[in-house]
N, C-alpha and C. Protein backbone atom coordinates (compact mmCIF):
# COMPACT_ATOMS: atom_id res chain seq x y z
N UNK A 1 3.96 -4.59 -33.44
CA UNK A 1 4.48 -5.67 -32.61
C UNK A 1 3.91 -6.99 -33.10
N UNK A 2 4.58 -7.70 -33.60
CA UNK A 2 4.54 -9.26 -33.63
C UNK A 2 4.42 -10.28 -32.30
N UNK A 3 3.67 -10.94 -31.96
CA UNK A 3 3.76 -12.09 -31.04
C UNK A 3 3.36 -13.42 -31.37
N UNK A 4 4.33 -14.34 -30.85
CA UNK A 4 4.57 -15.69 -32.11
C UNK A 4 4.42 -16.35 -30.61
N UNK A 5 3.34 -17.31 -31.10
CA UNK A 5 3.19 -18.85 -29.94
C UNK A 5 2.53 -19.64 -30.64
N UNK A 6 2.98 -21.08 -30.30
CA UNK A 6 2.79 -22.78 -30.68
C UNK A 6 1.19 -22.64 -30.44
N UNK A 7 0.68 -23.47 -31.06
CA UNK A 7 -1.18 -23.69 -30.48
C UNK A 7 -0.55 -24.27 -29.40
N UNK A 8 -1.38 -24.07 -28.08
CA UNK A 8 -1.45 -24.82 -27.12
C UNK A 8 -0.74 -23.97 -25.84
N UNK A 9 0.24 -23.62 -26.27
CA UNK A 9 1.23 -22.57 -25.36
C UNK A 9 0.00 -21.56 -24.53
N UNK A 10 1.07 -21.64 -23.60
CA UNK A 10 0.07 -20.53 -22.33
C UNK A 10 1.31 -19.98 -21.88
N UNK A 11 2.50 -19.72 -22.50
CA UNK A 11 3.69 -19.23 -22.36
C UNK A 11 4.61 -18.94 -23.32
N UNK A 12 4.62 -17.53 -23.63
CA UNK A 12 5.27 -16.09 -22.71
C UNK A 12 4.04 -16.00 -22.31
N UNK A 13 4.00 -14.67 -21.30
CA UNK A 13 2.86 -13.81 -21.04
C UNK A 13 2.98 -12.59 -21.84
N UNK A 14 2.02 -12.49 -22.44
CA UNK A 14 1.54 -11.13 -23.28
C UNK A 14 1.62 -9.75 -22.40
N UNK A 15 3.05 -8.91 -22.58
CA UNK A 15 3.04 -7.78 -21.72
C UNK A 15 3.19 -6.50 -22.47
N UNK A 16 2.12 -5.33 -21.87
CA UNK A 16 2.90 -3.98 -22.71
C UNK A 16 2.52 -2.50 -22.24
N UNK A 17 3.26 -1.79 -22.42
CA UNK A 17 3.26 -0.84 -21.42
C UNK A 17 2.07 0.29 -22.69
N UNK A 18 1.09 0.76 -22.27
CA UNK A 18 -0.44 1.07 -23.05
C UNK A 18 0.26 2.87 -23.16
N UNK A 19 0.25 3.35 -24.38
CA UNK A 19 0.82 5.22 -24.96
C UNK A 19 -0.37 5.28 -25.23
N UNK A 20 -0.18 7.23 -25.33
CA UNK A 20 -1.28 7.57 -25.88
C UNK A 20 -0.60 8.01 -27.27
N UNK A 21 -1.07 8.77 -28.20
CA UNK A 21 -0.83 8.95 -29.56
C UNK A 21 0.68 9.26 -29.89
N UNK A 22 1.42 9.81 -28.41
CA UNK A 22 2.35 11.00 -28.72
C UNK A 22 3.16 9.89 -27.95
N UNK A 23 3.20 8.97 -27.23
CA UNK A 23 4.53 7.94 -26.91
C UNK A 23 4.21 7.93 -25.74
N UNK A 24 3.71 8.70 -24.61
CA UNK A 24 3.51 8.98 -23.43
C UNK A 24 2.75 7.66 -22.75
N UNK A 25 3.30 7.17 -21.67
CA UNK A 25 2.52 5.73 -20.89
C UNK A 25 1.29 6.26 -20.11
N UNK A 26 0.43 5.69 -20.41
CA UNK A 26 -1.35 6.01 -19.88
C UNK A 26 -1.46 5.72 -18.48
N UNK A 27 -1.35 6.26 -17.74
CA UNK A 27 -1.60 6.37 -16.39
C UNK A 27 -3.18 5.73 -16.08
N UNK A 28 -3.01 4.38 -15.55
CA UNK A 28 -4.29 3.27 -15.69
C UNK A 28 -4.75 3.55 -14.05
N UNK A 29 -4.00 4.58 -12.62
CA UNK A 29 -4.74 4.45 -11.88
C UNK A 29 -6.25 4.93 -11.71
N UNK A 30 -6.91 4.28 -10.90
CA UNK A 30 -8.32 4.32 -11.12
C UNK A 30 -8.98 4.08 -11.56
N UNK A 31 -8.63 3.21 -12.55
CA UNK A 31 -9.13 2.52 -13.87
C UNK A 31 -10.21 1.52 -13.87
N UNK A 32 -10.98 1.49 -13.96
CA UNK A 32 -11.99 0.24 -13.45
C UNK A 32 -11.94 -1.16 -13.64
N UNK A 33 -11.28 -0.98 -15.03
CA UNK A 33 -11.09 -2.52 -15.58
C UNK A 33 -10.40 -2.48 -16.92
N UNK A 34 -9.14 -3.43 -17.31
CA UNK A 34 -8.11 -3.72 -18.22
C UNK A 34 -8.64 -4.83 -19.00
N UNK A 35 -9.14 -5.14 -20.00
CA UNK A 35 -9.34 -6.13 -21.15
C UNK A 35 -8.54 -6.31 -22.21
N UNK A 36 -7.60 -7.58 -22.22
CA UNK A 36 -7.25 -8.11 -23.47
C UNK A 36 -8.00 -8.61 -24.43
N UNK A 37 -8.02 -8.46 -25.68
CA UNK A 37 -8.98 -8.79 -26.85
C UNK A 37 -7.49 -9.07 -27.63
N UNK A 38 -8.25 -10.53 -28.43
CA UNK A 38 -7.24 -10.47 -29.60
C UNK A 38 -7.96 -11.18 -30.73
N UNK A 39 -8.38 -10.51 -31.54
CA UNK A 39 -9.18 -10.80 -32.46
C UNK A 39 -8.86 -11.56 -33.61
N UNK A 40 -9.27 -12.54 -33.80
CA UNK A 40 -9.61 -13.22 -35.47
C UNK A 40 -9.70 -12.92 -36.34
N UNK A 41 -8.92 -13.13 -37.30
CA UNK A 41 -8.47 -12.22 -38.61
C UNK A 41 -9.77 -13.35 -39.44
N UNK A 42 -9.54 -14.96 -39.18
CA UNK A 42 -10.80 -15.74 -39.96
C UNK A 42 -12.00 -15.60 -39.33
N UNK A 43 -13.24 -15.11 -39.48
CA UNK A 43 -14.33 -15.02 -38.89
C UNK A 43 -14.59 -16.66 -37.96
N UNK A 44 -14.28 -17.90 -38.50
CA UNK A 44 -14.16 -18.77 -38.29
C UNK A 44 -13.63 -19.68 -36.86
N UNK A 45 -12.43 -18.57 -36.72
CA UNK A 45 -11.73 -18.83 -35.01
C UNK A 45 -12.31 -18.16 -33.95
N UNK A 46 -12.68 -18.29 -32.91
CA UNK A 46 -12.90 -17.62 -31.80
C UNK A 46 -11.75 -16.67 -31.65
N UNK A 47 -12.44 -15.65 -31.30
CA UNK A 47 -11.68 -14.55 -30.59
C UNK A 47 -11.52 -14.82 -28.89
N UNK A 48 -10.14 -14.40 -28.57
CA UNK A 48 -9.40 -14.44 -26.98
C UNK A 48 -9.95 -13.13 -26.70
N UNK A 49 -10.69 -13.42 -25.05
CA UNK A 49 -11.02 -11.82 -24.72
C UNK A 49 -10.97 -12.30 -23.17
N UNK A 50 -10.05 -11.67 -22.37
CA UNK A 50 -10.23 -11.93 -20.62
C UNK A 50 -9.40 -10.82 -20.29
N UNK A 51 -9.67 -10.75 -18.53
CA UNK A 51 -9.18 -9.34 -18.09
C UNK A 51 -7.27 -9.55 -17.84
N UNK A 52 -7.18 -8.35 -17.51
CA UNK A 52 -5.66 -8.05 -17.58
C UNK A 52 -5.39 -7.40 -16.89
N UNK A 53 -4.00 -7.94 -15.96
CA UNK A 53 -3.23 -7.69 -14.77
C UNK A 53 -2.30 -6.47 -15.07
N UNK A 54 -2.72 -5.03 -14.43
CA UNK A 54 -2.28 -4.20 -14.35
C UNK A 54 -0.98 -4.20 -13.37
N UNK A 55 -0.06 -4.07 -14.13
CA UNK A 55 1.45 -4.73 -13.35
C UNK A 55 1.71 -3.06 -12.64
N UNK A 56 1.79 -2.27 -13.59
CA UNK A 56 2.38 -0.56 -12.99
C UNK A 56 1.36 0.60 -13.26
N UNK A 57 0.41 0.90 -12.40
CA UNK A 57 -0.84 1.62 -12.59
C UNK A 57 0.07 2.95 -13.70
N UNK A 58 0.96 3.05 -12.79
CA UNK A 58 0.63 4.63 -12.97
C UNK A 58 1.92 4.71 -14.49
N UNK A 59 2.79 3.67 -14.63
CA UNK A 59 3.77 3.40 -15.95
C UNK A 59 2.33 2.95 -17.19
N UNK A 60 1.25 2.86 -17.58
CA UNK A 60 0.53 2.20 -18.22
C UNK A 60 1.36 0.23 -18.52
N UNK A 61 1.83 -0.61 -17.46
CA UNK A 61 1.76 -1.75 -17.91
C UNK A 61 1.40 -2.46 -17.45
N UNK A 62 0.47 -3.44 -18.49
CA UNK A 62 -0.77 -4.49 -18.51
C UNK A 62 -0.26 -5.63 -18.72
N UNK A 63 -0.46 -6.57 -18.70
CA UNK A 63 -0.40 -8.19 -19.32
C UNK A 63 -1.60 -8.82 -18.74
N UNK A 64 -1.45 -10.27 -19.60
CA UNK A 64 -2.67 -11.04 -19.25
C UNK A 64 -1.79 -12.17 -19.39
N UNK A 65 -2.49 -13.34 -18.87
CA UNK A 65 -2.19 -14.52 -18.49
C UNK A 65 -2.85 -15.82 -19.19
N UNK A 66 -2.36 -16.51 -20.44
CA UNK A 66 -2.81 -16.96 -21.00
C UNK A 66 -3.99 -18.26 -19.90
N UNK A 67 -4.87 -18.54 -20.22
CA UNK A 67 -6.09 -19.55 -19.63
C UNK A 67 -6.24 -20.44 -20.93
N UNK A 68 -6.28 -21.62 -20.16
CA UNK A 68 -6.32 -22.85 -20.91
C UNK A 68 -7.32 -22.68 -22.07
N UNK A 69 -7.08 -22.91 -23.13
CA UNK A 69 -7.56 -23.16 -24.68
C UNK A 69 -7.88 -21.74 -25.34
N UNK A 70 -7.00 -20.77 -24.58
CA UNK A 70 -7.03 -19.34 -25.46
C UNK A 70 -5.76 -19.78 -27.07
N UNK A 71 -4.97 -20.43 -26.81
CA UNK A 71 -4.18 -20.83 -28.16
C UNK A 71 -4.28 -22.31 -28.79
N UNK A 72 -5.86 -22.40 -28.87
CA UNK A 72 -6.09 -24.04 -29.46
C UNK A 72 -6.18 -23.65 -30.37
N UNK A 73 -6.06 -22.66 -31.39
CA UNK A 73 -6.79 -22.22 -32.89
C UNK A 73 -5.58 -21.45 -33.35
N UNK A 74 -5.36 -22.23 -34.16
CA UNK A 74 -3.86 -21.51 -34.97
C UNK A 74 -4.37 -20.68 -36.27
N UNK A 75 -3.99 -19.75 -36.29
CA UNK A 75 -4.13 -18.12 -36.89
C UNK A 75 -3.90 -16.97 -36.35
N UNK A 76 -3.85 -15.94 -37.04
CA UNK A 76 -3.75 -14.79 -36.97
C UNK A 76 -4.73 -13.78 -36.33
N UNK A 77 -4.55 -13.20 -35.32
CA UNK A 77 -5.19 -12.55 -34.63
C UNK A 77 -4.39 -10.57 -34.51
N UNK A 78 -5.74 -10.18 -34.34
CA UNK A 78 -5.27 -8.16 -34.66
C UNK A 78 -5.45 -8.30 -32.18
N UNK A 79 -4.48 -7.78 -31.97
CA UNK A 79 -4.50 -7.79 -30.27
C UNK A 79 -4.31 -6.32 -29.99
N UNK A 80 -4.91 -6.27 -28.58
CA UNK A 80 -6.08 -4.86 -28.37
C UNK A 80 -5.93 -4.49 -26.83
N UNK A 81 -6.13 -3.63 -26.27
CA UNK A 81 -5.78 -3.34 -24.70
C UNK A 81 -7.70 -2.52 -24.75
N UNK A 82 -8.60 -3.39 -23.87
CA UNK A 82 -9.52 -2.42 -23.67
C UNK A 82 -9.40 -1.38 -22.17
N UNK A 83 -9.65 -0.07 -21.96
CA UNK A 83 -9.31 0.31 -20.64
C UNK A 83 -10.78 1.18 -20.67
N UNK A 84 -11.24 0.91 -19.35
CA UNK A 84 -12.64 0.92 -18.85
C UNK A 84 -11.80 1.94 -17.31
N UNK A 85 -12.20 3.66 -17.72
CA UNK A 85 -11.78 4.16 -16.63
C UNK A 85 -13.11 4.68 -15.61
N UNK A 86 -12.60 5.54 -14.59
CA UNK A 86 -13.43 5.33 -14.00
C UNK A 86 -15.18 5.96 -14.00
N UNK A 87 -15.09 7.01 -15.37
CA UNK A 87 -16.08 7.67 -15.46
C UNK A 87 -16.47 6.40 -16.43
N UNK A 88 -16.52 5.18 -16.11
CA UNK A 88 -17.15 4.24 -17.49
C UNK A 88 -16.98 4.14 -18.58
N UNK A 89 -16.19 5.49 -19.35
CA UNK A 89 -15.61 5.72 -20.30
C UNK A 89 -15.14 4.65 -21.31
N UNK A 90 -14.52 3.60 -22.36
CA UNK A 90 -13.53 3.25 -22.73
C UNK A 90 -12.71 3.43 -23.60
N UNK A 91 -11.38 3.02 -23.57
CA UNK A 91 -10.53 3.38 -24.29
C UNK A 91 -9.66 2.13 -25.01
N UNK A 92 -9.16 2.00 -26.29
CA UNK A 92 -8.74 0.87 -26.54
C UNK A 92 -7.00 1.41 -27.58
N UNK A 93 -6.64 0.31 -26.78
CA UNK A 93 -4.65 0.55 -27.24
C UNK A 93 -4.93 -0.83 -28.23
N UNK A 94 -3.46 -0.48 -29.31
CA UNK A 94 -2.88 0.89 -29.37
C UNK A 94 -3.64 1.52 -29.87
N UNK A 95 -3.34 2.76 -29.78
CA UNK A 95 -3.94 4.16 -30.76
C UNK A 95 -3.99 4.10 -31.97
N UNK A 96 -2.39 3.82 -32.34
CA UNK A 96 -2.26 3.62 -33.85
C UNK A 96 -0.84 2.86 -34.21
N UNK A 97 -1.63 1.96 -35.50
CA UNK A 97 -0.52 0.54 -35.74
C UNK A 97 -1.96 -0.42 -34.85
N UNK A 98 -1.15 -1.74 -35.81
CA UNK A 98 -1.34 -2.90 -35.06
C UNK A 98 -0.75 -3.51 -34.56
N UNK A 99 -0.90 -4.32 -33.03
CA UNK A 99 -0.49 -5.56 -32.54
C UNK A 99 -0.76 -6.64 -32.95
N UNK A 100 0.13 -7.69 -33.30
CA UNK A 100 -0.33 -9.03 -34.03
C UNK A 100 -0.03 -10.10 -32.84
N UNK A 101 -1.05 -11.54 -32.84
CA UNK A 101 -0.88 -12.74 -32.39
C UNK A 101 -0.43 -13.35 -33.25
N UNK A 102 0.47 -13.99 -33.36
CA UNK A 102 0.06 -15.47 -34.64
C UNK A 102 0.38 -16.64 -33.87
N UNK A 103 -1.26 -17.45 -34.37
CA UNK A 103 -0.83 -18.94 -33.19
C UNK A 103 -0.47 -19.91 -34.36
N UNK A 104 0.85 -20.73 -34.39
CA UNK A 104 1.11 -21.57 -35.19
C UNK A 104 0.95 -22.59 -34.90
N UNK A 105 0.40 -23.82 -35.72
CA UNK A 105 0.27 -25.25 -35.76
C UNK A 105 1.16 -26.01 -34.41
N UNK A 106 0.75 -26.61 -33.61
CA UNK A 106 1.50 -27.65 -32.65
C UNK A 106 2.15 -28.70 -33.81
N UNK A 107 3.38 -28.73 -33.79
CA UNK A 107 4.76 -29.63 -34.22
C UNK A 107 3.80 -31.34 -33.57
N UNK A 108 3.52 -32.15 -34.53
CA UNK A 108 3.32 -33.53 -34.18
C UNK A 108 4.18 -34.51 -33.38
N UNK A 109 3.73 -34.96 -32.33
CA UNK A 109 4.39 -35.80 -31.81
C UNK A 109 5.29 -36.77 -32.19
N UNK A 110 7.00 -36.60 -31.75
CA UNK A 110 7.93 -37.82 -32.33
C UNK A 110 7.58 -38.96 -32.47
């Protein structure tokens, strides 16, 4: 999965329904806690990491809600679902493949 936003954008919202290896949606009730991570491909950019709004416990779907200056840094980022269940356990989506960010340059003012 590709996801394409302007630096600066705090819109779309980042949504996705979390499989386990075999296609099947991860049943997140009871779950303690949902973390988006979207990591920095340049050691150089900060990495985006805040929690995430479990929309359908029991469908596995998550999103998060972009917060002001998570897309000030234009590059390429590897994006990550952490799931913290309830034995403390964690688990991190996807399984396999990557999710991509790419934050592109803000277009200069007319």
């Amino acid at each position: 999965m590709a996801f394409i936003m302007a630096e600066g954008d705090l819109s779309p919202i980042v949504e996705k329904t979390l499989q386990d290896g075999a296609g099947a949606a991860i049943d997140l009730t009871g779950a303690i806690s949902v973390t988006f991570l979207a990591e920095a491909i340049d050691p150089g950019i900060a990495s985006i990491e805040g929690a995430a709004v479990v929309m359908n416990a029991a469908g596995g779907v998550v999103r998060y809600l972009w917060a002001a200056g998570d897309t000030a840094a234009p590059g390429l980022y590897r994006m990550r679902w952490r799931v913290v269940y309830s034995d403390s356990k964690p688990e991190n989506f996807p399984q396999a493949g990557t999710d991509w960010l790419e934050v592109t340059p803000a277009l200069a003012p007319a």
